[in-house]
C-alpha atoms as a PDB file:
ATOM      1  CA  UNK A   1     118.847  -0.561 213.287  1.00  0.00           C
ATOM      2  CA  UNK A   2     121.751  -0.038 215.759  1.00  0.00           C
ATOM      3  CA  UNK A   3     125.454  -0.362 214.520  1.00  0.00           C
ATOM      4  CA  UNK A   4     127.741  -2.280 216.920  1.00  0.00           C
ATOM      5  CA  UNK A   5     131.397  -0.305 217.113  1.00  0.00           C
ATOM      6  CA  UNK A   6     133.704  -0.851 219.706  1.00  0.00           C
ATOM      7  CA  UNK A   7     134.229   2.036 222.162  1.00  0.00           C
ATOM      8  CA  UNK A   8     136.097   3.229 224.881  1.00  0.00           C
ATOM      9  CA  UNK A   9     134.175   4.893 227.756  1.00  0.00           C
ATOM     10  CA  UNK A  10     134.244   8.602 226.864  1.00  0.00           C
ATOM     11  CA  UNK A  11     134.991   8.452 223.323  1.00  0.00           C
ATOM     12  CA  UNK A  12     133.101  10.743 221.078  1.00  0.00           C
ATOM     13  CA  UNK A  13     130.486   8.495 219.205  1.00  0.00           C
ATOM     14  CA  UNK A  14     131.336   6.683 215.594  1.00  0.00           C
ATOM     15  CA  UNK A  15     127.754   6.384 214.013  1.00  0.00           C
ATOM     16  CA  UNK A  16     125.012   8.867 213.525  1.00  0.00           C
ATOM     17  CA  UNK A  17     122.865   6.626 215.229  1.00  0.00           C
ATOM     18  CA  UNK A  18     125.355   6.998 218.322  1.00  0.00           C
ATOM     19  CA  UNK A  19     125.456  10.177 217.874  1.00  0.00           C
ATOM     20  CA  UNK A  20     121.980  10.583 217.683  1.00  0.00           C
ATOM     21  CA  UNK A  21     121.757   9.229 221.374  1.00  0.00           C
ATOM     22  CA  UNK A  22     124.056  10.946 223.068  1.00  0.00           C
ATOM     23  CA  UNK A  23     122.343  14.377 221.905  1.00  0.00           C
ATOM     24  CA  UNK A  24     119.071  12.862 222.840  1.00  0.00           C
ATOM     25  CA  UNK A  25     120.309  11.701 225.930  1.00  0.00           C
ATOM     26  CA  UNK A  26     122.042  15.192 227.048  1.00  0.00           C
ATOM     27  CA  UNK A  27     118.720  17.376 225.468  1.00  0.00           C
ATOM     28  CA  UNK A  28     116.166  15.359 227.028  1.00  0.00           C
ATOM     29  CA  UNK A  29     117.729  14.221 230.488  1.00  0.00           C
ATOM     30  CA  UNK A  30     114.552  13.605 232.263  1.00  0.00           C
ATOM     31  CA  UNK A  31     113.838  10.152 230.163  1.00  0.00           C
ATOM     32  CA  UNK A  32     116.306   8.446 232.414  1.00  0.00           C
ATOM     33  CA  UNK A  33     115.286   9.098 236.284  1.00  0.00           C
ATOM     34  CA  UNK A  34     118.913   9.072 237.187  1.00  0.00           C
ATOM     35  CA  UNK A  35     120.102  11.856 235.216  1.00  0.00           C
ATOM     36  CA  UNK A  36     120.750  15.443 236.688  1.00  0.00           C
ATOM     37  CA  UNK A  37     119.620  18.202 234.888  1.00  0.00           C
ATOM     38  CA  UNK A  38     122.287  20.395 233.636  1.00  0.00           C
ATOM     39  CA  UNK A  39     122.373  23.886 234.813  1.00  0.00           C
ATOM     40  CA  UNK A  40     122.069  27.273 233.209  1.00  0.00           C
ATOM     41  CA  UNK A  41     122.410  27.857 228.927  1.00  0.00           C
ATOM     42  CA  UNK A  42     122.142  24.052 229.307  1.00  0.00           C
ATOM     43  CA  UNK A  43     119.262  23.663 230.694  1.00  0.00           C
ATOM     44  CA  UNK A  44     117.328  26.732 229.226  1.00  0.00           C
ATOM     45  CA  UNK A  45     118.043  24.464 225.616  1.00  0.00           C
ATOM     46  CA  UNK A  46     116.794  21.222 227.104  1.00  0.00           C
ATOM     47  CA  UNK A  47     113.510  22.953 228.344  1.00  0.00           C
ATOM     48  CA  UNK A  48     112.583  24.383 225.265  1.00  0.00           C
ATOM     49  CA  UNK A  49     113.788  21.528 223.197  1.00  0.00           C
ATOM     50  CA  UNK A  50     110.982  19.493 225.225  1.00  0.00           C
ATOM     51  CA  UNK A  51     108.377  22.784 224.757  1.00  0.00           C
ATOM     52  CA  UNK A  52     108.503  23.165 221.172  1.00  0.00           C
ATOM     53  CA  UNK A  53     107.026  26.240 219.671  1.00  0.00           C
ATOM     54  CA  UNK A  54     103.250  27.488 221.007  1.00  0.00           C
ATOM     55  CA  UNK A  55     100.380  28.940 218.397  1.00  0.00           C
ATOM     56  CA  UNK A  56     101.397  32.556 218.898  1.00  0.00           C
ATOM     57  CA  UNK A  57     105.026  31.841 218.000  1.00  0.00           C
ATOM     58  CA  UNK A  58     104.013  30.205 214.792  1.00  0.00           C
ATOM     59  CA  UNK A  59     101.116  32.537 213.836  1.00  0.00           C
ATOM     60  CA  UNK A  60     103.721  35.847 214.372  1.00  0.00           C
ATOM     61  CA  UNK A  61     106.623  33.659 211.928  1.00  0.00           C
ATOM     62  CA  UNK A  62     103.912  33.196 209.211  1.00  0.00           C
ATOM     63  CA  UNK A  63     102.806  36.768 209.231  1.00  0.00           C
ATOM     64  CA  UNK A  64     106.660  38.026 209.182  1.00  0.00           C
ATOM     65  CA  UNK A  65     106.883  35.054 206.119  1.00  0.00           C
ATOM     66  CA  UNK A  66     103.877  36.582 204.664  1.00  0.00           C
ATOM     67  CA  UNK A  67     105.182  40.349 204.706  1.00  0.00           C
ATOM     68  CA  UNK A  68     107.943  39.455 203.207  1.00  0.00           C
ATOM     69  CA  UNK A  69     106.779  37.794 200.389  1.00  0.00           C
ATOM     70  CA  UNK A  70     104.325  40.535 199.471  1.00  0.00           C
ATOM     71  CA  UNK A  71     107.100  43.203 199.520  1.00  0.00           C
ATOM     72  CA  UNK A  72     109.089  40.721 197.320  1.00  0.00           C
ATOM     73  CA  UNK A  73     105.702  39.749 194.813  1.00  0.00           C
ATOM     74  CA  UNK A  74     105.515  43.737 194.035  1.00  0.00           C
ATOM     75  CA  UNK A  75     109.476  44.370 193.622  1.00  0.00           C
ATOM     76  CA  UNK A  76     109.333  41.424 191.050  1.00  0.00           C
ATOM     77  CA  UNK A  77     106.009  42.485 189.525  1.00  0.00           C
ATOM     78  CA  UNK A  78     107.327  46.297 188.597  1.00  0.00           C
ATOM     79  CA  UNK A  79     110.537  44.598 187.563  1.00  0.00           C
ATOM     80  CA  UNK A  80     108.910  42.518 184.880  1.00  0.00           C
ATOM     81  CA  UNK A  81     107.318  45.631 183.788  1.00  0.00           C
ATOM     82  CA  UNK A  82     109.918  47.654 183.248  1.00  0.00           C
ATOM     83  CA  UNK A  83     111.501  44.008 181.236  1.00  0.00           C
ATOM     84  CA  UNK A  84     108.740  43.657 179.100  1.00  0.00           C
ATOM     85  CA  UNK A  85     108.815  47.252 177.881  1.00  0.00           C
ATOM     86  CA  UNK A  86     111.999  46.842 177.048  1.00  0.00           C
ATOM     87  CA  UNK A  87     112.195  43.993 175.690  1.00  0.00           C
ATOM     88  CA  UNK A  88     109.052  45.216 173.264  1.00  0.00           C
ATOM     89  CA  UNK A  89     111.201  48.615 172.378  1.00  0.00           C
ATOM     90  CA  UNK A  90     114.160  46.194 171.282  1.00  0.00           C
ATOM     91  CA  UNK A  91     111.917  43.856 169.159  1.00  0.00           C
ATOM     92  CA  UNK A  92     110.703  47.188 167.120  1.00  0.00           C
ATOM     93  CA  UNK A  93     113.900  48.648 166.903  1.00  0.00           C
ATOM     94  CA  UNK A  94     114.924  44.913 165.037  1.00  0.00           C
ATOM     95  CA  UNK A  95     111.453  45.123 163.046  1.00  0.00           C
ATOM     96  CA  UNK A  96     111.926  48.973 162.303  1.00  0.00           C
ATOM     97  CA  UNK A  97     115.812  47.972 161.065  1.00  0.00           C
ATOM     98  CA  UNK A  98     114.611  44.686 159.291  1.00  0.00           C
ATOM     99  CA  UNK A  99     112.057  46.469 157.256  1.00  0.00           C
ATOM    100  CA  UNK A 100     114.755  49.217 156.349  1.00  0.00           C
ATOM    101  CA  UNK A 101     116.833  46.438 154.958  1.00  0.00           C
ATOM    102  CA  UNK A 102     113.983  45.248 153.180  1.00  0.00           C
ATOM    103  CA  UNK A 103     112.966  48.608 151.460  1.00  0.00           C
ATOM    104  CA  UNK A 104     116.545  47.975 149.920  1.00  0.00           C
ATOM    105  CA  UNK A 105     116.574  45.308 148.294  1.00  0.00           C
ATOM    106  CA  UNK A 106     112.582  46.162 146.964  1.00  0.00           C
ATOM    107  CA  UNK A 107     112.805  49.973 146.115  1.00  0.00           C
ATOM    108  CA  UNK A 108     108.946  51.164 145.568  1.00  0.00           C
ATOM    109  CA  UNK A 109     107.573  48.494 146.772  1.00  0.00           C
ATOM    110  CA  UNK A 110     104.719  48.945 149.374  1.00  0.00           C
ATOM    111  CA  UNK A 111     105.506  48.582 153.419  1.00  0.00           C
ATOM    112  CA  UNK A 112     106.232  45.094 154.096  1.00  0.00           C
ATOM    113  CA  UNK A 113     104.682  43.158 157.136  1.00  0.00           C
ATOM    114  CA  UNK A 114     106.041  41.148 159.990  1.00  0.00           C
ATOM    115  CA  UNK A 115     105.297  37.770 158.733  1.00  0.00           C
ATOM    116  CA  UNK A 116     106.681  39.169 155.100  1.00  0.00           C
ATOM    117  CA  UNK A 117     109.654  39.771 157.108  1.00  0.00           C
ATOM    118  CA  UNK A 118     110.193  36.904 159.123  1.00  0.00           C
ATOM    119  CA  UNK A 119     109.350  34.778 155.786  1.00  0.00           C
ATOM    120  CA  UNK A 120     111.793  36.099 153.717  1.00  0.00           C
ATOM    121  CA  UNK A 121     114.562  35.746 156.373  1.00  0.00           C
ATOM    122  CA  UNK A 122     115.501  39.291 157.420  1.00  0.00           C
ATOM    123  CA  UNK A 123     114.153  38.194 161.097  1.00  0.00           C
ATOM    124  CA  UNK A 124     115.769  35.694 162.319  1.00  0.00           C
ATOM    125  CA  UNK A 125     113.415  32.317 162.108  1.00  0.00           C
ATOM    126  CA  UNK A 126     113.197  32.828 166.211  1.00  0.00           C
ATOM    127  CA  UNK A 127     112.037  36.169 166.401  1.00  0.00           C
ATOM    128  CA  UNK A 128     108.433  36.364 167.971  1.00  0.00           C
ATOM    129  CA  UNK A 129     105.990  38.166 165.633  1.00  0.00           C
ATOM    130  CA  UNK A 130     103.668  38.809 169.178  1.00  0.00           C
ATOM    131  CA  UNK A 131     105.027  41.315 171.837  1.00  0.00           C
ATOM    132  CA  UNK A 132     105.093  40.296 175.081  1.00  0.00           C
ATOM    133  CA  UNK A 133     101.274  40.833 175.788  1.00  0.00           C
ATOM    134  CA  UNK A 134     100.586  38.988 172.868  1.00  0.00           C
ATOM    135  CA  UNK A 135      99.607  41.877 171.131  1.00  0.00           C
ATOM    136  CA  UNK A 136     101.133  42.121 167.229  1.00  0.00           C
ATOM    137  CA  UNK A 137     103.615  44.604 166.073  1.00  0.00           C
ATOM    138  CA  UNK A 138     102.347  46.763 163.476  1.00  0.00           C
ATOM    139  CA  UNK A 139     104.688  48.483 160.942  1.00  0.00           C
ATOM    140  CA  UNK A 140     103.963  51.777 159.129  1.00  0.00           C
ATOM    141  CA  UNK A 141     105.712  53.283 156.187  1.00  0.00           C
ATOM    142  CA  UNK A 142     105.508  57.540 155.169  1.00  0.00           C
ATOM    143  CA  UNK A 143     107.837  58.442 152.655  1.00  0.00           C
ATOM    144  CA  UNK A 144     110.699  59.065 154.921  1.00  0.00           C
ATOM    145  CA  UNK A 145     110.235  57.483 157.968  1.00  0.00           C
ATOM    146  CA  UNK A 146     109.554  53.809 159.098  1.00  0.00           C
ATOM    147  CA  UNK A 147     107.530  53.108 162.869  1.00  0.00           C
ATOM    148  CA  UNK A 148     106.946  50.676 164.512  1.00  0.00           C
ATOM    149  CA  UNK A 149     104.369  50.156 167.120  1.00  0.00           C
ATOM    150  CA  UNK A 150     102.859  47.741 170.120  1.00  0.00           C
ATOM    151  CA  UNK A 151      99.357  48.564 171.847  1.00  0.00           C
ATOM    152  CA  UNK A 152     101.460  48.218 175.187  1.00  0.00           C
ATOM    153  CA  UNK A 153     100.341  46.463 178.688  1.00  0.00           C
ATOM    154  CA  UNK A 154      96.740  47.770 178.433  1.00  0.00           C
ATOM    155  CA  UNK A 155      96.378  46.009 174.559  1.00  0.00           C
ATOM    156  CA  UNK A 156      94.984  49.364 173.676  1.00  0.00           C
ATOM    157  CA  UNK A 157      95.965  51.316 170.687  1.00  0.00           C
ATOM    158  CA  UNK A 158      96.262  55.062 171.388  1.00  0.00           C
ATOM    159  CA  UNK A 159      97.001  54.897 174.877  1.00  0.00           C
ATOM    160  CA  UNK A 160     100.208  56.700 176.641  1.00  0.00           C
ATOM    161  CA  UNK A 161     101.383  53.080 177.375  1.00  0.00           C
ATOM    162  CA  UNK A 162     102.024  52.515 173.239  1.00  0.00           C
ATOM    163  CA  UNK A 163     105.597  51.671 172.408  1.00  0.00           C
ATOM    164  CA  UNK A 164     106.420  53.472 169.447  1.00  0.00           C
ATOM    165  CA  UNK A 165     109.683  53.526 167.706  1.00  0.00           C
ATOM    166  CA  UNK A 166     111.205  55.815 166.836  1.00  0.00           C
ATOM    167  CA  UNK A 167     109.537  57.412 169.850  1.00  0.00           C
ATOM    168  CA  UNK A 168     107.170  59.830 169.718  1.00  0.00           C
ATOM    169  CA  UNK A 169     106.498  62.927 171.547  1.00  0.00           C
ATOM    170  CA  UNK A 170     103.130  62.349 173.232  1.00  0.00           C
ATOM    171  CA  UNK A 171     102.794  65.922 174.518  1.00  0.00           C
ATOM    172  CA  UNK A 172     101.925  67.263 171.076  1.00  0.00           C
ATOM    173  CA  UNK A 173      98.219  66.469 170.405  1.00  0.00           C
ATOM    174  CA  UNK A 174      97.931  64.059 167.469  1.00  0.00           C
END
């Protein structure tokens, strides 16, 4: 649909649609016969604008795409890693402090579990009783000390991945 607007010769274009033309008409000068190829930068656009791209442009920009999205993929992969370890250290550090708080208000009572906790509202009603591999968090208590632990990434218990808090030192054979 072309807009009507009234124009003086050599006045820069009102509508896009105008616009439009004149672009198309100065890129693409050999639609009209009469026209005279402009010289130089000019004409270096025009030409490829009428070219386009060939198979070996495109097939070098999706490689260079690809590249970079694999560098990307394992920057945001080791990154998650190093998240979800965290974020599985801070969930036993809560558990570990939760079940301290507990042991207070039940002196010689046996070790409470996670659910136990979460039930009786010393976690918070959000807290997840699964770590982030879906693994469960397992709470041990010796007569003076309270841990924590999470089989880790690998879902293994025993492993060097474990989280354990408080840490342990996994030198020392067990």
């Amino acid at each position: 649909m072309r807009t009507q607007a009234i124009e003086t010769p050599g006045a820069p274009a009102r509508t896009r649609w105008e616009r439009w033309e004149r672009w198309e008409q100065w890129a693409r000068p050999s639609r009209r016969p009469d026209a005279v190829r402009p010289a130089g930068r000019a004409a270096r656009a025009a030409r490829a604008a009428e070219r386009g791209l060939t198979l070996v442009e495109m097939i070098v920009v999706i490689t260079i795409i690809g590249v970079l999205t694999a560098a990307i993929s394992i920057g945001v992969l080791s990154a998650k890693k190093k998240a979800d370890m965290g974020a599985a250290k801070t969930a036993c550090n809560t558990i570990r402090d939760a079940t301290i708080q507990w042991q207070a208000v039940h002196p010689g009572s046996d070790c409470p579990t996670v659910d136990q906790l979460k039930q009786e509202k010393i976690l918070d009603t959000g807290f997840s009783l699964k770590d982030p591999w879906a693994g469960s968090y397992k709470v041990a208590c010796d007569a003076d000390e309270i841990t924590c632990t999470s089989a880790g990434p690998d879902r293994k218990e025993g492993t060097d991945d474990d989280i354990h808090v408080p840490q342990v030192d996994t030198a020392t054979p067990k």
